[in-house]
Protein backbone atom coordinates (compact mmCIF):
# COMPACT_ATOMS: atom_id res chain seq x y z
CA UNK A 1 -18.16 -60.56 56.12
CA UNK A 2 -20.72 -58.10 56.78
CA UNK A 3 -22.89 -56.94 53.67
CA UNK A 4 -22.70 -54.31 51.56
CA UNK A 5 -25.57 -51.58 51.57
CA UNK A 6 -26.50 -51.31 47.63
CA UNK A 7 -29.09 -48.94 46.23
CA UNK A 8 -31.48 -50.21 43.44
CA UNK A 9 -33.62 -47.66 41.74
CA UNK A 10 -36.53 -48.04 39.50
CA UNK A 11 -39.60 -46.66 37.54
CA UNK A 12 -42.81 -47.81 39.30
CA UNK A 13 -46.55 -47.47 37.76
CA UNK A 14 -48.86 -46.02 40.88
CA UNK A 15 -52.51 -46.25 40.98
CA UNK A 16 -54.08 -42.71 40.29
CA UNK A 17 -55.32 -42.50 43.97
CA UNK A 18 -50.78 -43.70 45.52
CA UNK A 19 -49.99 -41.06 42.46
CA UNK A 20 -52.19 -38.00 44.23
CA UNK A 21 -50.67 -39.37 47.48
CA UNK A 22 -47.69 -39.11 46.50
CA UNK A 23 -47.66 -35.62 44.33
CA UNK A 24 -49.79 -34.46 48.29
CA UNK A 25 -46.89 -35.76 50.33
CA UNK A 26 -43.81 -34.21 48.41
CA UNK A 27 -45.84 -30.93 48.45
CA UNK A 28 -46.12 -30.96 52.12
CA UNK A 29 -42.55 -31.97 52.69
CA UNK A 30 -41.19 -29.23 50.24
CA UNK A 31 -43.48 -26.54 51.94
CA UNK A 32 -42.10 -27.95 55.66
CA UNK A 33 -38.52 -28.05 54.09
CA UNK A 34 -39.07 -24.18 53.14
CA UNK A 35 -40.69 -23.21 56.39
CA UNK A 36 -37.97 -24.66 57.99
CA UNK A 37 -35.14 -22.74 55.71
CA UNK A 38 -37.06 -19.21 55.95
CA UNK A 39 -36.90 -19.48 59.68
CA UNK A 40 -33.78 -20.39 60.63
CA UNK A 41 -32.67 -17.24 57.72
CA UNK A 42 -34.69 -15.17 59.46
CA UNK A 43 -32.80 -15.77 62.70
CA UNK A 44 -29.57 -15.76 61.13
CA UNK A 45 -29.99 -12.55 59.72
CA UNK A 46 -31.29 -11.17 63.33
CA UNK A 47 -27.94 -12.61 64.76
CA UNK A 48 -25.44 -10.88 62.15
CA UNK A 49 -27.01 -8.04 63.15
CA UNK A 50 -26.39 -8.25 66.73
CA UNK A 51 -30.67 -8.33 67.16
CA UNK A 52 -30.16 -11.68 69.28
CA UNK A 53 -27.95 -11.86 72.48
CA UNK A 54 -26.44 -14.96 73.55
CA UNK A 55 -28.89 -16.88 75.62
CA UNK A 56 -31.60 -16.25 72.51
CA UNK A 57 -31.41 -19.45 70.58
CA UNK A 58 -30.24 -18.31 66.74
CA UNK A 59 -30.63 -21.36 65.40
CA UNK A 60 -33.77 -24.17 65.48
CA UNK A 61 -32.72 -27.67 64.93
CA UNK A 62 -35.21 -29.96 63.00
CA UNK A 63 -36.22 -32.02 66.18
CA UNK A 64 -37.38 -28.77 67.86
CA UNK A 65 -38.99 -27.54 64.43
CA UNK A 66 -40.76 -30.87 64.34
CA UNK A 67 -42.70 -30.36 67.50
CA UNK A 68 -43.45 -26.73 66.36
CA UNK A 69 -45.28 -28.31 63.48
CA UNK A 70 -46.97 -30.96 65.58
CA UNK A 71 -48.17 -28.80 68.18
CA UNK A 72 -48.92 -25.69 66.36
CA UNK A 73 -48.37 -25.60 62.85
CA UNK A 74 -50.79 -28.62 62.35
CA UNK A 75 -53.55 -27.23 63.83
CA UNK A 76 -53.64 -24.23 61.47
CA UNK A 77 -52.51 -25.99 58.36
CA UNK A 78 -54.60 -29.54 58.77
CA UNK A 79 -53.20 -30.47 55.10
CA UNK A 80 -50.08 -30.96 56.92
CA UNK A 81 -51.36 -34.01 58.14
CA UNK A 82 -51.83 -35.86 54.53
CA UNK A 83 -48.02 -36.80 54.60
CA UNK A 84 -46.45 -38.90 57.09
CA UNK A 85 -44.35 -38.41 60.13
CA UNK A 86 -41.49 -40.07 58.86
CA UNK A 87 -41.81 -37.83 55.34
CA UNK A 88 -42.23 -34.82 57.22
CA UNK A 89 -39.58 -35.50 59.85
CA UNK A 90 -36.73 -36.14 57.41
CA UNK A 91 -37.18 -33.56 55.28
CA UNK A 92 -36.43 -31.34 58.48
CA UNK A 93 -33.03 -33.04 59.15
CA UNK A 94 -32.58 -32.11 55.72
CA UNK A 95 -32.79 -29.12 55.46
CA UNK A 96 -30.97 -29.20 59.05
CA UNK A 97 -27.69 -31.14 57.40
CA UNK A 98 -27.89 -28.21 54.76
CA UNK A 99 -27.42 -25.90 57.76
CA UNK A 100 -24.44 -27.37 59.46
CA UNK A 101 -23.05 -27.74 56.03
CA UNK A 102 -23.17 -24.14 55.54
CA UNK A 103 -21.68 -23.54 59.22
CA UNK A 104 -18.58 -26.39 58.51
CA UNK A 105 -17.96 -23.71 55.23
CA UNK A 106 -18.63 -27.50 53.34
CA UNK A 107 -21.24 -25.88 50.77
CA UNK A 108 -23.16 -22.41 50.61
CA UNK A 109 -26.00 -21.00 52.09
CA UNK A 110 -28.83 -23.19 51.98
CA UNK A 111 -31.70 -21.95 49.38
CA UNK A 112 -35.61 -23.15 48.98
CA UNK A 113 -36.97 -25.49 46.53
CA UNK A 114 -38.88 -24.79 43.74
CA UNK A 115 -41.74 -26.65 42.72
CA UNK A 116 -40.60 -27.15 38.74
CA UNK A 117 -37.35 -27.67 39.82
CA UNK A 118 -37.27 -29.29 43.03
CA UNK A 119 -35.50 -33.21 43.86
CA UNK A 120 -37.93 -33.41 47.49
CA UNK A 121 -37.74 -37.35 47.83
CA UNK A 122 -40.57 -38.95 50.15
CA UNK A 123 -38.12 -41.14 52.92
CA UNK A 124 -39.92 -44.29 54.55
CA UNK A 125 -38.15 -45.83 57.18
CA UNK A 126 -38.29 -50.16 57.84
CA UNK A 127 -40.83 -49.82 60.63
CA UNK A 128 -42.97 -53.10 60.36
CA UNK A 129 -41.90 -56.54 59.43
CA UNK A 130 -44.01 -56.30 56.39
CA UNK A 131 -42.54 -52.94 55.01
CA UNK A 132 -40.76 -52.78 52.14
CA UNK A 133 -41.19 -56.05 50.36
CA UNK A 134 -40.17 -57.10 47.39
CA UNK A 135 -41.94 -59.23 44.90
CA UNK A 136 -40.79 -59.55 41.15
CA UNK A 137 -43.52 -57.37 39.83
CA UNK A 138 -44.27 -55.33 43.04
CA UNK A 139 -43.12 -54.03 46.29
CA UNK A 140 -44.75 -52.66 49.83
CA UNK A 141 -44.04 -49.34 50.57
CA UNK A 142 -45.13 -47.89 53.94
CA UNK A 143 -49.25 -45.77 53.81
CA UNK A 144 -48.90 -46.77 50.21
CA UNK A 145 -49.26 -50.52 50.31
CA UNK A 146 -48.36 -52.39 47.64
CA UNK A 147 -47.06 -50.26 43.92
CA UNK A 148 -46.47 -51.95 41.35
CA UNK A 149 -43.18 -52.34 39.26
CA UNK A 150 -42.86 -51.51 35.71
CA UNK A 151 -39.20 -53.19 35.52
CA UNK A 152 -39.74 -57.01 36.41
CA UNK A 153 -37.01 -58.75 38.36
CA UNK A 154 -34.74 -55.63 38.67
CA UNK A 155 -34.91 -55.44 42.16
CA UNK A 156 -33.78 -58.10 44.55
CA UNK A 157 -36.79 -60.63 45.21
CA UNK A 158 -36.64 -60.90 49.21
CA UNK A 159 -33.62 -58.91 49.75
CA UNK A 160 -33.65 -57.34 53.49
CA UNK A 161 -34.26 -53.33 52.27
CA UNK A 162 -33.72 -51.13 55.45
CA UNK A 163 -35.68 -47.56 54.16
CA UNK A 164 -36.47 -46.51 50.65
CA UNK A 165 -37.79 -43.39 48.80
CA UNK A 166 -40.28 -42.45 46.40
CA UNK A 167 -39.96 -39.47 44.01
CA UNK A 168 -41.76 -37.87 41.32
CA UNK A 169 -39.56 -36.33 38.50
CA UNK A 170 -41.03 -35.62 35.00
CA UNK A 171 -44.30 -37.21 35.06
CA UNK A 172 -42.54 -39.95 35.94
CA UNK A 173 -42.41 -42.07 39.64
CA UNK A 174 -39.24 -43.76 41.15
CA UNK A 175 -38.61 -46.02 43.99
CA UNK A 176 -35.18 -46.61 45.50
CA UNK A 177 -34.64 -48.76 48.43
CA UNK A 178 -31.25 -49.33 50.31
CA UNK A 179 -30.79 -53.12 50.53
CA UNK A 180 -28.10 -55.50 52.24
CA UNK A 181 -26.62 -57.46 49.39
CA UNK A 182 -23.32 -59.38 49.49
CA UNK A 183 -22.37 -57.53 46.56
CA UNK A 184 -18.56 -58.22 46.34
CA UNK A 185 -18.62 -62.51 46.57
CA UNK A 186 -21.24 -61.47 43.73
CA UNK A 187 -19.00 -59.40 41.28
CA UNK A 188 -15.81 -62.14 42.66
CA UNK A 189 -17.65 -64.96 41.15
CA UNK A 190 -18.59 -63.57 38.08
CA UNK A 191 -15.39 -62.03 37.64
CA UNK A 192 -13.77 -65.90 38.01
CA UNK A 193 -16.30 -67.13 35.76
CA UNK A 194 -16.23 -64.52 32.69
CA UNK A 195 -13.28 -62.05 32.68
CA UNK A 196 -9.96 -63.25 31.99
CA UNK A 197 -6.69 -63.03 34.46
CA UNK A 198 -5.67 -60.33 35.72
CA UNK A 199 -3.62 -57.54 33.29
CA UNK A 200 -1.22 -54.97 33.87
CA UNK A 201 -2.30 -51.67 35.24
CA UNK A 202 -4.02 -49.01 33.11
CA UNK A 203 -4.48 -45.27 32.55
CA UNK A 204 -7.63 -43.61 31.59
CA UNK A 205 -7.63 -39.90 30.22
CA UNK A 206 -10.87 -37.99 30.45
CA UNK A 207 -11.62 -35.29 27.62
CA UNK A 208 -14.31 -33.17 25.74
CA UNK A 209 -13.35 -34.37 22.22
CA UNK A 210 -13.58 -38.30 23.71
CA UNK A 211 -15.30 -39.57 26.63
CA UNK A 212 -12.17 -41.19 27.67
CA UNK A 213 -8.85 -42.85 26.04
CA UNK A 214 -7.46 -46.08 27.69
CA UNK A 215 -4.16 -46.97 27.02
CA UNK A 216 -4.46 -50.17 25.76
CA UNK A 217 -5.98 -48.59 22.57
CA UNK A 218 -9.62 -48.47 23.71
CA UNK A 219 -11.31 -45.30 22.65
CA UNK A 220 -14.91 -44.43 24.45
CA UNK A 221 -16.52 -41.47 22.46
CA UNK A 222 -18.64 -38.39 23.26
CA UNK A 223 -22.15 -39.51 23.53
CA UNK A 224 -23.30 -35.79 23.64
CA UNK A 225 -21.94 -35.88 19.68
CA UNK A 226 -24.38 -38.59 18.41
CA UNK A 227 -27.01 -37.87 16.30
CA UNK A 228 -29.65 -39.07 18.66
CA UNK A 229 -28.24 -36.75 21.78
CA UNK A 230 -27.82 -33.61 19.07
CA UNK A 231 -31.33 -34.46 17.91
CA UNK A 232 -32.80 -34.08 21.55
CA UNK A 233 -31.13 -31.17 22.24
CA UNK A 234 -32.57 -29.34 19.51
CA UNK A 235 -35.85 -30.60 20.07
CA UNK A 236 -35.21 -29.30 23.78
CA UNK A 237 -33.94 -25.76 22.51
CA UNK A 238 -37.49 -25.48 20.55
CA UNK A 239 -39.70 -26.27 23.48
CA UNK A 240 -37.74 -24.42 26.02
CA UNK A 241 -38.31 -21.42 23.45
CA UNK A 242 -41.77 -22.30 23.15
CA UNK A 243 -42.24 -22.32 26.78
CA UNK A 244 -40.53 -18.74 27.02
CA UNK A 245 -42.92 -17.21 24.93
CA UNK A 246 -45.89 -18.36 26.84
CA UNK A 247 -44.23 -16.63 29.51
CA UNK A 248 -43.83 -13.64 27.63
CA UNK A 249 -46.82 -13.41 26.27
CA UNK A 250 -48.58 -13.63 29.61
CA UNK A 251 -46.47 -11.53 31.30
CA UNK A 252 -47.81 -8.81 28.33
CA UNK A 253 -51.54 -10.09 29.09
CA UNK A 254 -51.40 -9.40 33.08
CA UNK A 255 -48.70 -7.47 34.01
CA UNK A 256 -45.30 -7.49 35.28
CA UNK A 257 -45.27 -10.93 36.25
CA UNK A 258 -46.83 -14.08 34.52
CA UNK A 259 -49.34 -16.50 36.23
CA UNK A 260 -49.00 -20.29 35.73
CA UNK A 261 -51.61 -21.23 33.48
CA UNK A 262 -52.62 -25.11 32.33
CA UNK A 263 -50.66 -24.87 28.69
CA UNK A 264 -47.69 -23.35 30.49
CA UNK A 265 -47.59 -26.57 32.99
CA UNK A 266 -48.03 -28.62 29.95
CA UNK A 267 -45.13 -26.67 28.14
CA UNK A 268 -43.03 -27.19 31.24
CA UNK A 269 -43.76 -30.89 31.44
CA UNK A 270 -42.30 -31.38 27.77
CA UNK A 271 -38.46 -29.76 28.81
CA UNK A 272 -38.86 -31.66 31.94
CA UNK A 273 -39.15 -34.96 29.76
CA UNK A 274 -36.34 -33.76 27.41
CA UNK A 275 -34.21 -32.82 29.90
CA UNK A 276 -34.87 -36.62 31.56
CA UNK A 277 -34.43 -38.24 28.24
CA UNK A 278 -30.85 -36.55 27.44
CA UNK A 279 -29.75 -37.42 31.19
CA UNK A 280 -30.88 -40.65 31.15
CA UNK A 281 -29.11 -41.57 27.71
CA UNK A 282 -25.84 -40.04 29.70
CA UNK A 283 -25.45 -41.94 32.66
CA UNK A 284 -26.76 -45.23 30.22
CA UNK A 285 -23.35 -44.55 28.49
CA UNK A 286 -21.24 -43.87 31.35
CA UNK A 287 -22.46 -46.85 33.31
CA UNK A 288 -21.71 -49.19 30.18
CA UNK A 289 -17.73 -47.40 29.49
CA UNK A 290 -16.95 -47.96 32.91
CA UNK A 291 -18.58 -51.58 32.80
CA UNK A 292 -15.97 -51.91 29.33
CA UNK A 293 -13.12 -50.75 31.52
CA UNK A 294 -13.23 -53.00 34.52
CA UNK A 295 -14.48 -56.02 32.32
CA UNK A 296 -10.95 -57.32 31.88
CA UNK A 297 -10.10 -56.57 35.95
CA UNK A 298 -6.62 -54.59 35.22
CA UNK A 299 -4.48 -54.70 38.29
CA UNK A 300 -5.14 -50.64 38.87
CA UNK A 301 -6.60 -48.01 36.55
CA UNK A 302 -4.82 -44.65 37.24
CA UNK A 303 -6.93 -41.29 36.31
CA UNK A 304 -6.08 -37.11 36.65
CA UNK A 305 -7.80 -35.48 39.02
CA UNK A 306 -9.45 -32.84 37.35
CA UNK A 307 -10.25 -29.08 37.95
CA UNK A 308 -13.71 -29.23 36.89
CA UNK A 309 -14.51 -26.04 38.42
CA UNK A 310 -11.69 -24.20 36.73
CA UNK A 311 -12.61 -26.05 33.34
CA UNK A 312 -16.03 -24.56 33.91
CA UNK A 313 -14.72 -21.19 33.87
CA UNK A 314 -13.41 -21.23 30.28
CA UNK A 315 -17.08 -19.98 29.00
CA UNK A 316 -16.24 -21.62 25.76
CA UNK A 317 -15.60 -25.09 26.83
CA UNK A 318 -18.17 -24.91 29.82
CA UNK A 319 -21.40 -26.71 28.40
CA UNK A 320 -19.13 -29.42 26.62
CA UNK A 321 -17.35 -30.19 30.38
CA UNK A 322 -20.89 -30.40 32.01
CA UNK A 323 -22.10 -32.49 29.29
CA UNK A 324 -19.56 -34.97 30.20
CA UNK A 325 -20.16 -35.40 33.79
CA UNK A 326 -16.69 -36.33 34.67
CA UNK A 327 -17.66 -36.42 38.84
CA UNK A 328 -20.86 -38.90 38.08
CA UNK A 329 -18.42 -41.14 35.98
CA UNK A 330 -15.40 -41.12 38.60
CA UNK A 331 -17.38 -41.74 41.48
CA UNK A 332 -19.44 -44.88 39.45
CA UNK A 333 -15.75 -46.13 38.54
CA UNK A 334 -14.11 -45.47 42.37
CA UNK A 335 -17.50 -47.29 43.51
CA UNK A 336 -16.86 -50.24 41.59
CA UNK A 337 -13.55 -50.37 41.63
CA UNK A 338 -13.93 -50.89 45.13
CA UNK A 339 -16.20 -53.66 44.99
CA UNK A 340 -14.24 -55.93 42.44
CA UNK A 341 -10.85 -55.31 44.08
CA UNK A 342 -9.35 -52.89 41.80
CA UNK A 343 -6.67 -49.86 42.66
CA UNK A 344 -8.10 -46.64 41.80
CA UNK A 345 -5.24 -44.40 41.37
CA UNK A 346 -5.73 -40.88 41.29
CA UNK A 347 -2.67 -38.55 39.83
CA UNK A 348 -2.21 -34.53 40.87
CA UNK A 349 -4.37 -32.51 38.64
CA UNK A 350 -0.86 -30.10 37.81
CA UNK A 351 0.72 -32.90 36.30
CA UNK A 352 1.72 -32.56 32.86
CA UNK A 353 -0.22 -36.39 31.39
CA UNK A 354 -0.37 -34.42 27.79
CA UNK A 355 2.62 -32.52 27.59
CA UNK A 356 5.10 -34.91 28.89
CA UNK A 357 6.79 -37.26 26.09
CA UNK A 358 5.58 -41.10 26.50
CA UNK A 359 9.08 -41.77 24.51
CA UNK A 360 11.71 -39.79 26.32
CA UNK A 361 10.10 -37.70 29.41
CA UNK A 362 10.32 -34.50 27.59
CA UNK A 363 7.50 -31.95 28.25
CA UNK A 364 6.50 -29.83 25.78
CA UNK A 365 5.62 -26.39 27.34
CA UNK A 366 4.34 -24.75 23.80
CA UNK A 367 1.82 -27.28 23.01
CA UNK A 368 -1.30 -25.90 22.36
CA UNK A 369 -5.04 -27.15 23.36
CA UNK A 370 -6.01 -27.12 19.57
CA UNK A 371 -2.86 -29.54 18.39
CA UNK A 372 -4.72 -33.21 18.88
CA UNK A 373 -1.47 -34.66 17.40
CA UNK A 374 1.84 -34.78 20.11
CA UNK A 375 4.75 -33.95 17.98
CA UNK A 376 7.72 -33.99 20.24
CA UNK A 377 10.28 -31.88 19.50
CA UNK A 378 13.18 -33.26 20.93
CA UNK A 379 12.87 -37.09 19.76
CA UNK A 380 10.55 -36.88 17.16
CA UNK A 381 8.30 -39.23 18.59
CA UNK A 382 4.32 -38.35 17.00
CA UNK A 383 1.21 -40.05 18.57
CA UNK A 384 -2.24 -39.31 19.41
CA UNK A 385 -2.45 -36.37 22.47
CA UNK A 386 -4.85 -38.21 24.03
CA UNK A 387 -3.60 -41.80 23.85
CA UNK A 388 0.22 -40.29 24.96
CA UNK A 389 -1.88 -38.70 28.20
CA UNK A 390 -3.35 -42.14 28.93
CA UNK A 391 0.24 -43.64 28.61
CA UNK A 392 1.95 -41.39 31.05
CA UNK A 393 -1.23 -41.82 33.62
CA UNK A 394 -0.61 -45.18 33.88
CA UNK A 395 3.49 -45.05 34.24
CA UNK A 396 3.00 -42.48 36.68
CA UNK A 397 5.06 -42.90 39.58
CA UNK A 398 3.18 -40.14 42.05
CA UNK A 399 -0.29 -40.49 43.00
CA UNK A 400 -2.42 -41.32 45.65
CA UNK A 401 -5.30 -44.13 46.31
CA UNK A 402 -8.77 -42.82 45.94
């Protein structure tokens, strides 16, 4: 059996001259990634407006870009040059793919990245034997030789990587690296050696009060409602104000618009950090509830596919459903899933899992979003509305295989 392609990524601990080569290189391939966007606009806009006939090309594809910058561009920009082909290449195709997504009508038009807010990733493709490396303490990235590690053993000592990335978020640097591990004998082994046999089928309802109910009785709770998480986000409230009225006050100082100044990049670092810290604790959470819920390999765990645009649209509920990050957790738990064996069932996102009577199939139309207790009126029968949801999720007799 062919292996699987697994992603590992870590925190790694540069030397001060691999950091400035880094921070150098991701500025060159956000500024090429921008170029690239304004261009291709630029001709867009001259086509909707009939400016271009049809033998004029209206679109540039990133192979034909790249050439432009290595021919012409280079030669009046010689910066260009500190970051690498490979860097500068993929960050074309890109911005490219964001292009043809727009023309398939998959996402929207494609936009430019921002410096304090950008996720520009530098890509390094297996070129030489000796690329990519890994040691227990350290690995070989291609033009920056060898970084160390500042988690020891995390990544897989001699594991065939393919390409890798390095990225810079927060004052803080990340390698991941794609590598070819037999990842499902893995999970099969330890599954035969530490979980028990095989149970009956579960269901799993997602919610803003819980995390999610499973209907064997398990209850996973809202991290975002912890002390610690409610803590950080009021810490992060203060600096973000803190950082507005830097703003502010510049903006009073010079004008219209405010410069960035050395205390506002400081200011800005801080929420960066805070904003890490809170995401981090998040996915730490979700990665260990979805670890609970496969730990005792059920035969299938059934979940709703849910409208998470439309719950977004309630302006009340909105921050506590992005909070959650119900798409991060479903994808993690179809992912694995997969790899242990499991049936991921996925039920229509119109069927009524809370209203519908776990006793005697009757739905109750008037029940309310505030009423956490189900009550139904026609047997009597009174249970927890998120535990009854879970129930009829996993006797539901309609659904599909995700």
């Amino acid at each position: 059996m062919r292996p699987l392609l697994k992603a590992f990524k870590t925190e790694i601990a540069p030397t001060e001259e691999q950091k400035a080569k880094i921070i150098r290189s991701i500025g060159v391939s956000r500024f090429l990634y921008n170029r690239y966007i304004a261009y291709n606009r630029h001709l867009y806009r001259m086509y909707q407006r009939g400016l271009l006939d049809g033998e004029q090309k209206h679109f540039v594809t990133a192979n034909d870009f790249d050439k432009y910058v290595n021919h012409k561009l280079k030669k009046e920009l010689p910066w260009i040059g500190q970051c690498g082909a490979k860097a500068r290449k993929k960050a074309l195709v890109n911005a490219e793919q964001a292009f043809r997504r727009f023309f398939d009508g998959i996402s929207g038009f494609p936009r430019f990245k921002k410096k304090s807010s950008q996720d520009v990733k530098l890509y390094f493709p297996k070129n030489n034997k000796g690329d990519w490396m890994i040691w227990r303490h350290k690995i070989m990235i291609p033009t920056l030789k060898q970084v160390r590690l500042k988690e020891f053993g995390y990544l897989p000592a001699g594991a065939e990587v393919t390409n890798g990335t390095v990225s810079y978020v927060a004052g803080r640097f990340y390698v991941s690296v794609a590598a070819d591990i037999d990842e499902k004998s893995k999970h099969n082994k330890d599954l035969e050696t530490y979980y028990s046999l095989p149970a009956n089928g579960i269901g799993m309802d997602l919610g803003v009060k819980d995390l999610a109910v499973v209907s064997d009785g398990r209850v996973f709770k809202n991290i975002n409602k912890s002390s610690k998480v409610k803590r950080l986000e009021k810490r992060l409230r203060r600096e973000q104000r803190r950082l507005s009225r830097k703003y502010e006050c510049k903006k009073k100082k010079g004008g219209k618009t405010a410069t960035v100044s050395a205390n506002i990049e400081k200011q800005k670092l801080k929420v960066q950090k805070l904003h890490q810290r809170i995401t981090r604790i998040r996915e730490d959470y979700e990665n260990k509830t979805i670890h609970e819920v496969v730990k005792q390999k059920p035969r299938f765990i059934t979940v709703e596919d849910l409208n998470i645009k439309g719950m977004m649209k309630n302006r009340h509920l909105a921050k506590a459903v992005a909070a959650q990050r119900f798409n991060h957790l479903v994808a993690k738990l179809r992912r694995k899933a997969g790899i242990i064996g499991i049936e991921l069932r996925e039920v229509d996102r119109f069927y009524p899992s809370s209203k519908t009577c776990h006793a005697c199939g009757h739905i109750h139309k008037g029940l309310k979003l505030k009423e956490r207790v189900y009550a139904c009126p026609e047997c009597g029968y009174t249970t927890d509305r998120d535990y009854n949801a879970s129930l009829n999720l996993r006797d539901a007799k309609e659904y599909r295989v995700a």
